[in-house]
Protein backbone atom coordinates (compact mmCIF):
# COMPACT_ATOMS: atom_id res chain seq x y z
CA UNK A 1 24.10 4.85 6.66
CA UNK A 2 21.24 2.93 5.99
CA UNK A 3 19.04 5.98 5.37
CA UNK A 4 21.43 7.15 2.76
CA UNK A 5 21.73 3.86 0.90
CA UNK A 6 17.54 3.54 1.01
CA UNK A 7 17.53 7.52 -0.10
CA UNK A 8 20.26 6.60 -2.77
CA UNK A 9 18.35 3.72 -4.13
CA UNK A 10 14.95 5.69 -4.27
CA UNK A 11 16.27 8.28 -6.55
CA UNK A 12 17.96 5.90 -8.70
CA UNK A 13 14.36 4.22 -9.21
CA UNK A 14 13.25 7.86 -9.66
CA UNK A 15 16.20 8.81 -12.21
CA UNK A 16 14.84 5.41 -14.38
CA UNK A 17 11.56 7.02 -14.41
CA UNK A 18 9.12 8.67 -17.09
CA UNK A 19 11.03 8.05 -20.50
CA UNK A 20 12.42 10.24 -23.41
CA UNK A 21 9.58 12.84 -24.82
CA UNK A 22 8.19 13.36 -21.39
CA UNK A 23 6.41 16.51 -20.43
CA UNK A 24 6.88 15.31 -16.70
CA UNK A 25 9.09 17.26 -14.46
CA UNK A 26 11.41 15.70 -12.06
CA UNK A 27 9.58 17.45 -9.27
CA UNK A 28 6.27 16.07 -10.36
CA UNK A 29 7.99 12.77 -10.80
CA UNK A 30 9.23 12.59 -7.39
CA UNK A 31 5.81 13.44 -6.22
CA UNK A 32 4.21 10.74 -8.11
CA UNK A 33 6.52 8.24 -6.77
CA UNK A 34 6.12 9.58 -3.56
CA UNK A 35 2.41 9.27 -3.44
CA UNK A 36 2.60 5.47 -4.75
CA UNK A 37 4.93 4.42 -2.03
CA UNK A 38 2.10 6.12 0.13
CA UNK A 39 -0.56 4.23 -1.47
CA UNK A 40 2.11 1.13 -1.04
CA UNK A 41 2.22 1.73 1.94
CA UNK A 42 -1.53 1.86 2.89
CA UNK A 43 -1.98 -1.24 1.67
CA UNK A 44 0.79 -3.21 3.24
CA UNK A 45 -0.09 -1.63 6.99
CA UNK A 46 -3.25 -4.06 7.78
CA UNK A 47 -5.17 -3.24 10.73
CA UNK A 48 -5.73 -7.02 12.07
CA UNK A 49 -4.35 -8.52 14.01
CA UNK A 50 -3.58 -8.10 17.77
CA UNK A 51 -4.79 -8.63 21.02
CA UNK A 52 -3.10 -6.05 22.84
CA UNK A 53 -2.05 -3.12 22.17
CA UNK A 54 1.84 -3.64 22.31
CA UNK A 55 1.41 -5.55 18.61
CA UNK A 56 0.27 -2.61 17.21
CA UNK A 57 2.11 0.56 15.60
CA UNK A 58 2.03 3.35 13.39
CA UNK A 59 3.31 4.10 10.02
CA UNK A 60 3.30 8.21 8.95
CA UNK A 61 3.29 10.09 5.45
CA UNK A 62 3.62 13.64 4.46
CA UNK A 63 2.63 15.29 1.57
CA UNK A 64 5.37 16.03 -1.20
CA UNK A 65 3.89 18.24 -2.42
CA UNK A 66 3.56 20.68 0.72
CA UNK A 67 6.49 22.80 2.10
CA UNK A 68 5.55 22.50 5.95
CA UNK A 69 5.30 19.45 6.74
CA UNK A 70 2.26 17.77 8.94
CA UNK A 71 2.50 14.31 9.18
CA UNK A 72 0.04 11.71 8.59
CA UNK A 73 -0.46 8.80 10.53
CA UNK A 74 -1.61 4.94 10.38
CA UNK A 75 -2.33 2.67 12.67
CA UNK A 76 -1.70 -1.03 11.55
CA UNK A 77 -0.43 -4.44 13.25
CA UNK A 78 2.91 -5.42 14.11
CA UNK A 79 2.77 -9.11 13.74
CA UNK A 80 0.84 -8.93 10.06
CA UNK A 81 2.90 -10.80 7.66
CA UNK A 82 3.36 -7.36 5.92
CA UNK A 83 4.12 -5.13 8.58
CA UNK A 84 7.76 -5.06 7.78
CA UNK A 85 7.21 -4.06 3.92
CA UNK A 86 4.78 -1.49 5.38
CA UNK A 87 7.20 0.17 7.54
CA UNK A 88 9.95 -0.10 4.94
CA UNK A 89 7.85 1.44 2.12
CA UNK A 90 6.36 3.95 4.61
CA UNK A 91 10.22 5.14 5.27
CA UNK A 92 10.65 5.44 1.92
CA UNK A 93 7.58 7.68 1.24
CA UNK A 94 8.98 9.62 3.41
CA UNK A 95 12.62 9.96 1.76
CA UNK A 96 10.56 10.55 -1.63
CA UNK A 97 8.71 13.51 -0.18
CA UNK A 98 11.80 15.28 1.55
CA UNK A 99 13.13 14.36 -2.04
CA UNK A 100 10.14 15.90 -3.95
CA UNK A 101 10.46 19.02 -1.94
CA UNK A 102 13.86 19.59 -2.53
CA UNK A 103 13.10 20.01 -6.03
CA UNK A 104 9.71 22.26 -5.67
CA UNK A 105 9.81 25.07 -7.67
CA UNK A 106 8.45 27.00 -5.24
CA UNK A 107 9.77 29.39 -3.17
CA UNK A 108 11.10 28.49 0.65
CA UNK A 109 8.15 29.84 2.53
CA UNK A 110 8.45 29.40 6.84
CA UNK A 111 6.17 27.10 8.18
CA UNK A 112 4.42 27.95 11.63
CA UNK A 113 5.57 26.31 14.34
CA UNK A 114 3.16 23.67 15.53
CA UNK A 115 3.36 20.60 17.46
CA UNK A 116 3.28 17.01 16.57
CA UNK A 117 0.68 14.88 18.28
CA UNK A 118 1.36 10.90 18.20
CA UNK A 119 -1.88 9.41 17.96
CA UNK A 120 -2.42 6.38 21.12
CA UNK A 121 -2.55 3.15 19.84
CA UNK A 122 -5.56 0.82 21.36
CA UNK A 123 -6.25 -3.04 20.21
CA UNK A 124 -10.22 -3.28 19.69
CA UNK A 125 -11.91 -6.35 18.78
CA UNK A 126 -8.53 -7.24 17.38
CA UNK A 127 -8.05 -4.16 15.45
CA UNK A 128 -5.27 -1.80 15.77
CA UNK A 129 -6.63 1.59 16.05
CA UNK A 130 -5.30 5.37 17.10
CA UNK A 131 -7.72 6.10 19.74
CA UNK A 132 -8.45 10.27 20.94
C-alpha cells in the first residue's frame, strides 16, 4: 500500500512537470526526475558516522534509462540525521526508474540472467564502507 501511494505521488510530481511548449518527452521526463532523486539521494546517504558496522547500510539505484536492470549500490550511516530522507528518496529513485522504463520507447529486449551481489558493509575509522 505504501509503495503504491509513494509511486502515486511520484508521478503526480512528474505529471506537474516540464510546462506547455515543451519539446521534453514524458519518458525523458521521468528519467530526469529519476536521476535527481538519485543525485538526492547521494547526497542525503552520508558516510559518517558509526562505530560498528550494524549502524551502517546501503541505499541502491538503477538506471532509467536501461532495460535490464543492475543495481547500484551505496554505503552510508544509519544513525546520520539524514539517513531516513536518504532511504526514502533512494526508494523513490527507484519507483521513478521502473516508471521511466515503462514508458521507453524502446523495444522489450531480454536481459541475461545474472546475479545480484550485496556489497558487505564494514565501519572504518568511522566510515561506513562496502568492503570486497
Amino acid at each position: 500500500m505504501v509503495k503504491v501511494l509513494l509511486k502515486f505521488s511520484l508521478l503526480a510530481a512528474l505529471g506537474g512537470c516540464g510546462g506547455g511548449g515543451s519539446d521534453v518527452t514524458p519518458y525523458q521526463q521521468a528519467i530526469d526526475l529519476a536521476n535527481a532523486k538519485e543525485a538526492e539521494a547521494r547526497l542525503l546517504a552520508v558516510d559518517t558516522p558509526c562505530d560498528q558496522a550494524s549502524q551502517c547500510g546501503l541505499v541502491s539505484f538503477t538506471d532509467p534509462a536501461k532495460q535490464c536492470v543492475f543495481p547500484a549500490f551505496k554505503a552510508y550511516s544509519l544513525v546520520s540525521p539524514t539517513a531516513a530522507a536518504a532511504k526514502l528518496a533512494s526508494d523513490q529513485q527507484l519507483l521513478l526508474a521502473e516508471h521511466a522504463r515503462e514508458l521507453s520507447p524502446n523495444p522489450i529486449v531480454p536481459c541475461p540472467a545474472y546475479a545480484i551481489v550485496i556489497p558487505r558493509l564494514a565501519c572504518i575509522a568511522s566510515k561506513c564502507q562496502t568492503v570486497p
